[in-house]
C-alpha atoms as a PDB file:
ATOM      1  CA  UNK A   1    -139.247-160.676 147.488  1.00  0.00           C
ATOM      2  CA  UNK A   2    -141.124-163.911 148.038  1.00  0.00           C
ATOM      3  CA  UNK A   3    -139.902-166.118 150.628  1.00  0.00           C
ATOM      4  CA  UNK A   4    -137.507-168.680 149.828  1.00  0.00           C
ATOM      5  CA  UNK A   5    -137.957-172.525 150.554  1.00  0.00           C
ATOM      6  CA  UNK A   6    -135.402-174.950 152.333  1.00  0.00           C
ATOM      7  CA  UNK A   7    -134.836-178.159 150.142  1.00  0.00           C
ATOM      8  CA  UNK A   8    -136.637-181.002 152.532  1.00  0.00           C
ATOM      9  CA  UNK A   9    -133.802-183.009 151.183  1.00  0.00           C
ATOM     10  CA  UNK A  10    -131.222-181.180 152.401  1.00  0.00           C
ATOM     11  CA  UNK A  11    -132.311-180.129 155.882  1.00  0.00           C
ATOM     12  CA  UNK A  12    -132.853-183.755 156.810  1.00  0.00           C
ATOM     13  CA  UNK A  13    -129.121-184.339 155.865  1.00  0.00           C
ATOM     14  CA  UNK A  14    -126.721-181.505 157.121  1.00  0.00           C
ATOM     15  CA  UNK A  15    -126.270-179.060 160.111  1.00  0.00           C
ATOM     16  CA  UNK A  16    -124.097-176.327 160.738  1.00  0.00           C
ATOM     17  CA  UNK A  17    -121.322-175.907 163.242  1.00  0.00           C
ATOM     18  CA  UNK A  18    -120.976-172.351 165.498  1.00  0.00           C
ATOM     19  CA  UNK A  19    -118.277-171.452 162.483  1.00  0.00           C
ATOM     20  CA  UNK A  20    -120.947-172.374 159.461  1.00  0.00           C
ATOM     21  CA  UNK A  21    -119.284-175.278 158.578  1.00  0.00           C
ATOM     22  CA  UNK A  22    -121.439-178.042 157.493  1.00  0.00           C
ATOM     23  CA  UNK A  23    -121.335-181.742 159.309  1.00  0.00           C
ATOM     24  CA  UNK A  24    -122.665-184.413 157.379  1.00  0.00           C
ATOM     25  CA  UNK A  25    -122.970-188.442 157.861  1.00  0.00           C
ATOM     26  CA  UNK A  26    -120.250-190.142 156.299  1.00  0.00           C
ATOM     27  CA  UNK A  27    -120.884-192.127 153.534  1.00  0.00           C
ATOM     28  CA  UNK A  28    -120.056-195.629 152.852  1.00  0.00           C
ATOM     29  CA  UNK A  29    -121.601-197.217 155.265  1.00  0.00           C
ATOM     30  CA  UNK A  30    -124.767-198.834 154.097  1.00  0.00           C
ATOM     31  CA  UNK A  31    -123.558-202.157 152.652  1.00  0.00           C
ATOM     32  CA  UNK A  32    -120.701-204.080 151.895  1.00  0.00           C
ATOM     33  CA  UNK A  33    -118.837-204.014 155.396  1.00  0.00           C
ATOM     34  CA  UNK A  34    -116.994-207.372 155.057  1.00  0.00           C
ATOM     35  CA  UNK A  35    -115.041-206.167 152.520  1.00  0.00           C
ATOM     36  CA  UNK A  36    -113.903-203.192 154.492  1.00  0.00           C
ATOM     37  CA  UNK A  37    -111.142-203.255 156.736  1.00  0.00           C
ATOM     38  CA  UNK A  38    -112.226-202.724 160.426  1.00  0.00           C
ATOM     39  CA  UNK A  39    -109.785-199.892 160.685  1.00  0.00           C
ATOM     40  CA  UNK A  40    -111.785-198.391 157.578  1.00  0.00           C
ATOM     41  CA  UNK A  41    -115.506-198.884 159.701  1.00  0.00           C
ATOM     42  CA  UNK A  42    -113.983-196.997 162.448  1.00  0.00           C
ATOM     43  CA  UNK A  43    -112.870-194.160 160.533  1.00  0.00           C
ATOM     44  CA  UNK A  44    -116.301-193.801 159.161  1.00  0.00           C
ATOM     45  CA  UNK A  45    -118.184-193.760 162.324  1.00  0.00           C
ATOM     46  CA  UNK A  46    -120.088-190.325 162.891  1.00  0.00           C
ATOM     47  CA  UNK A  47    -120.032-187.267 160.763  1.00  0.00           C
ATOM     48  CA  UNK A  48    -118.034-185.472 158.941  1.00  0.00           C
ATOM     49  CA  UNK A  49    -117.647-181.551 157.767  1.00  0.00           C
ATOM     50  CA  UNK A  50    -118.075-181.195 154.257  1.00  0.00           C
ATOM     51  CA  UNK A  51    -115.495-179.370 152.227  1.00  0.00           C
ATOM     52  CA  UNK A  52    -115.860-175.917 151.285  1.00  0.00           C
ATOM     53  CA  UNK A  53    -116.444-176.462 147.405  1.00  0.00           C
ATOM     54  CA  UNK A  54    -119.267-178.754 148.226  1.00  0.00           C
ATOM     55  CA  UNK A  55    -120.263-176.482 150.971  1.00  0.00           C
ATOM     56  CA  UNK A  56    -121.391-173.121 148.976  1.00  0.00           C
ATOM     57  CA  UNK A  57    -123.872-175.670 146.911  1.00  0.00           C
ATOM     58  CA  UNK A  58    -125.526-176.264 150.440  1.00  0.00           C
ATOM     59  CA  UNK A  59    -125.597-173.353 151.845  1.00  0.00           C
ATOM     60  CA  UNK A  60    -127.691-172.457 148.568  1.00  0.00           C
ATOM     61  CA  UNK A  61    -129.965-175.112 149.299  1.00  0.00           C
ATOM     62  CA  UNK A  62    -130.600-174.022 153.028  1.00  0.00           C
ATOM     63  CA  UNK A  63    -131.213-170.181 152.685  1.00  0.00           C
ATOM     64  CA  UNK A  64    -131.720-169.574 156.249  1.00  0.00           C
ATOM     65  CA  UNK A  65    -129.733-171.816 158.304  1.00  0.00           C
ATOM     66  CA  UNK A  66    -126.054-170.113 158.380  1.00  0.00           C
END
């Protein structure tokens, strides 16, 4: 069996915890902060771990990482 490749998309964006979880940024965050309420910025500061439906489609994505 060949070798399989990582999607360069996907390695850029995700990492996996000690329990091969997946943290991600949050999202929301790019533009449009004044409408936000500032206890809504703060919420979305740092990253995230992605839930487990979304996570098996990663995990496919990045064969050898977890």
């Amino acid at each position: 069996m060949p070798k399989l490749k990582t999607k360069s998309g996907a390695k850029k964006r995700f990492r996996f915890t000690a329990g091969g979880k997946i943290k991600a940024g949050q999202a929301g965050k790019r533009h449009g902060m004044i409408k936000r309420s500032n206890e809504q910025i703060r919420t979305l500061r740092g990253t995230s771990v992605l839930d487990p439906s979304e996570t098996q489609r990663v995990k496919r994505w990045m064969p050898y990482s977890g």
